[in-house]
C-alpha atoms as a PDB file:
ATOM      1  CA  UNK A   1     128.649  90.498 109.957  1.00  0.00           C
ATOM      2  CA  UNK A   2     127.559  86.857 110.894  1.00  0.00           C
ATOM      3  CA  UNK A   3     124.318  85.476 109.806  1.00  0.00           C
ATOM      4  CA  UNK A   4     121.413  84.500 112.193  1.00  0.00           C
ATOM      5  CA  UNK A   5     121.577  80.904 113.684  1.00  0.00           C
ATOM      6  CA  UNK A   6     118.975  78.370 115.222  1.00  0.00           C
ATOM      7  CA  UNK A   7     118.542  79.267 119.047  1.00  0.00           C
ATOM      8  CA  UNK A   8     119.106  83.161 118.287  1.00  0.00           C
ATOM      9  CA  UNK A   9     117.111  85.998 119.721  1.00  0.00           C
ATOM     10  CA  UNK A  10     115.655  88.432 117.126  1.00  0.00           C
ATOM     11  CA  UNK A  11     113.294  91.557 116.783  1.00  0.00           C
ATOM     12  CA  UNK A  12     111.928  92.465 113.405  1.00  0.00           C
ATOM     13  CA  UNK A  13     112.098  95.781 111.815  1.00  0.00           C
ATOM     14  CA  UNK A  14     108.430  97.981 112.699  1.00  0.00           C
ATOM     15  CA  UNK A  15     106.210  97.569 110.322  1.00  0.00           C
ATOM     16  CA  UNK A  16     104.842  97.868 107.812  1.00  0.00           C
ATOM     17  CA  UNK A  17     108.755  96.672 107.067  1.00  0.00           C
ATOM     18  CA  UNK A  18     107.448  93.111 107.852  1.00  0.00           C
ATOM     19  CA  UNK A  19     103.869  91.499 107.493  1.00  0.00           C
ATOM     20  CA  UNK A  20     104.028  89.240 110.218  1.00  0.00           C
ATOM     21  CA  UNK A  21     101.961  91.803 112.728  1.00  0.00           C
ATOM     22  CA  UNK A  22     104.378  91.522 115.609  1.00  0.00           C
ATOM     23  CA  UNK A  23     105.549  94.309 117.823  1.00  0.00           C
ATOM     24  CA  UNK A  24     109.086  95.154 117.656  1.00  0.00           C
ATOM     25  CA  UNK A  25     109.596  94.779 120.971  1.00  0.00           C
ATOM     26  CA  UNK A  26     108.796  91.561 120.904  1.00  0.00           C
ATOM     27  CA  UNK A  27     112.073  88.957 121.271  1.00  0.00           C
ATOM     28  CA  UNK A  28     111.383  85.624 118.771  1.00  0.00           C
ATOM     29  CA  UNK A  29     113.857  82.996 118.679  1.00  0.00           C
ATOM     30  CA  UNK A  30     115.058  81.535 115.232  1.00  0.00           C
ATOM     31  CA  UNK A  31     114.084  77.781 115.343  1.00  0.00           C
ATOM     32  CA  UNK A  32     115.120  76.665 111.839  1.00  0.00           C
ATOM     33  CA  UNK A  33     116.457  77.539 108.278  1.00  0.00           C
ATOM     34  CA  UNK A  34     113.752  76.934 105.563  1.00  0.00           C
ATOM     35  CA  UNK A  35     115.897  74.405 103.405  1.00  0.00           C
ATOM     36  CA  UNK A  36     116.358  75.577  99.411  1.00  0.00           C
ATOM     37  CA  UNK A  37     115.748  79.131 100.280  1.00  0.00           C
ATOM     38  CA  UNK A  38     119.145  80.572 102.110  1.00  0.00           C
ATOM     39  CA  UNK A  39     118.598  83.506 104.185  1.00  0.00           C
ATOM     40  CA  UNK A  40     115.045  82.437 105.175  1.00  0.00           C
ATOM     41  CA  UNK A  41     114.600  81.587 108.704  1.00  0.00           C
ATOM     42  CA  UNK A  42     111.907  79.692 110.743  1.00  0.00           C
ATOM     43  CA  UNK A  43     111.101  82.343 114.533  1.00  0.00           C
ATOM     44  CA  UNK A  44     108.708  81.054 116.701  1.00  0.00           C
ATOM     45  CA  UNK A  45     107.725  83.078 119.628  1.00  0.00           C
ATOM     46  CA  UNK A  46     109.935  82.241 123.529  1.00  0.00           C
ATOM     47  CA  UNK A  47     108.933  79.647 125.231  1.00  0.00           C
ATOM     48  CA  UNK A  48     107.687  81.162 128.297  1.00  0.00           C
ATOM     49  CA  UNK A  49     105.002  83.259 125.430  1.00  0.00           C
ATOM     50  CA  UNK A  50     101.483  82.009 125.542  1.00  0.00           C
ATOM     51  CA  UNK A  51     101.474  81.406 121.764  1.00  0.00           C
ATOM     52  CA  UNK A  52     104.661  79.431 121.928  1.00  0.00           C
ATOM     53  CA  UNK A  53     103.102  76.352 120.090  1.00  0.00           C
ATOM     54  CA  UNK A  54     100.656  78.513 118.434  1.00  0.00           C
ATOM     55  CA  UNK A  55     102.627  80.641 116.038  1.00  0.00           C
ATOM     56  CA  UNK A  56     105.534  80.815 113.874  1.00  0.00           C
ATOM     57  CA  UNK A  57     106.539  82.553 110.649  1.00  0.00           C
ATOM     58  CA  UNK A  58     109.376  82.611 107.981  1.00  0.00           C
ATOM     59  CA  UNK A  59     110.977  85.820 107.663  1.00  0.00           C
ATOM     60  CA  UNK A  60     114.482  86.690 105.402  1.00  0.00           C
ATOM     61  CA  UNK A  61     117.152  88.938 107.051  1.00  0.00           C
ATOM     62  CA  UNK A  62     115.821  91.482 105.688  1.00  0.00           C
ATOM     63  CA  UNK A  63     112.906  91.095 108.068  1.00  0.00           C
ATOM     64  CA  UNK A  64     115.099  91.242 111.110  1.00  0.00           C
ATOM     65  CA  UNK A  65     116.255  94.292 113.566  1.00  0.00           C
ATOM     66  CA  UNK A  66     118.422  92.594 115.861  1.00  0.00           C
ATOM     67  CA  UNK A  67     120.179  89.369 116.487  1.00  0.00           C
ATOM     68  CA  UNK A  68     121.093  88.693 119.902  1.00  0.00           C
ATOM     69  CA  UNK A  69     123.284  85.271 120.100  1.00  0.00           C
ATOM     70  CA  UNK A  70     124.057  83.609 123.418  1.00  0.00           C
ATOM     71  CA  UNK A  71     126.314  81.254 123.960  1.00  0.00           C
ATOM     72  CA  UNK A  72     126.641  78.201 126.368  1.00  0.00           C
ATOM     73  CA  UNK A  73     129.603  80.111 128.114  1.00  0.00           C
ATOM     74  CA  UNK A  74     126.944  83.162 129.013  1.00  0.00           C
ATOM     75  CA  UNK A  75     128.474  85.681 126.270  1.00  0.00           C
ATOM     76  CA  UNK A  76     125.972  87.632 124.995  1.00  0.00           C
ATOM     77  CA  UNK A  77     126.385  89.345 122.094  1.00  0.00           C
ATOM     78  CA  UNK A  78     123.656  91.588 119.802  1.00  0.00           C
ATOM     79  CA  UNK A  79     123.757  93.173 116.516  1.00  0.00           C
ATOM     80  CA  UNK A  80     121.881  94.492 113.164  1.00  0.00           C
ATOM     81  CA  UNK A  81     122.378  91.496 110.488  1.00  0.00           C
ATOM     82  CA  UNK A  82     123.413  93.481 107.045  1.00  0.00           C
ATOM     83  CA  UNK A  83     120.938  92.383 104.457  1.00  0.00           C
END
């Protein structure tokens, strides 16, 4: 399947299959790779959250539920990354 990319959506696995404390249902948006460590990824919470600027974490693939990628033409398109 494809890999995650800058600008997509994600939800992380319950826990305890991440330490990062947040809810599942919550939608985080990958803003980076972590350079020298491939398949590590930068989320930061949506910009209309109130801890926006406040939070981020690094998290592997293994970390994440759900990728949901969309694209400037409106596609939208969601799936479970294979880690």
């Amino acid at each position: 399947m494809v890999d995650p990319q800058p600008y997509d959506q994600v939800r992380l696995h319950p826990a305890p299959a991440h330490t990062h404390g947040i809810d599942p249902t919550t939608t985080l948006v990958i803003a980076d790779t972590v350079d020298g460590q491939p398949g590590t990824y930068v989320l930061w919470h949506l910009d209309t959250h109130p801890d926006h600027h406040d939070w981020a974490a690094a998290v592997t693939a293994g970390d994440i539920h759900t990728i949901t990628r969309i694209t400037t033409a409106g596609d939208v398109r969601t799936w479970t990354p294979s880690s």
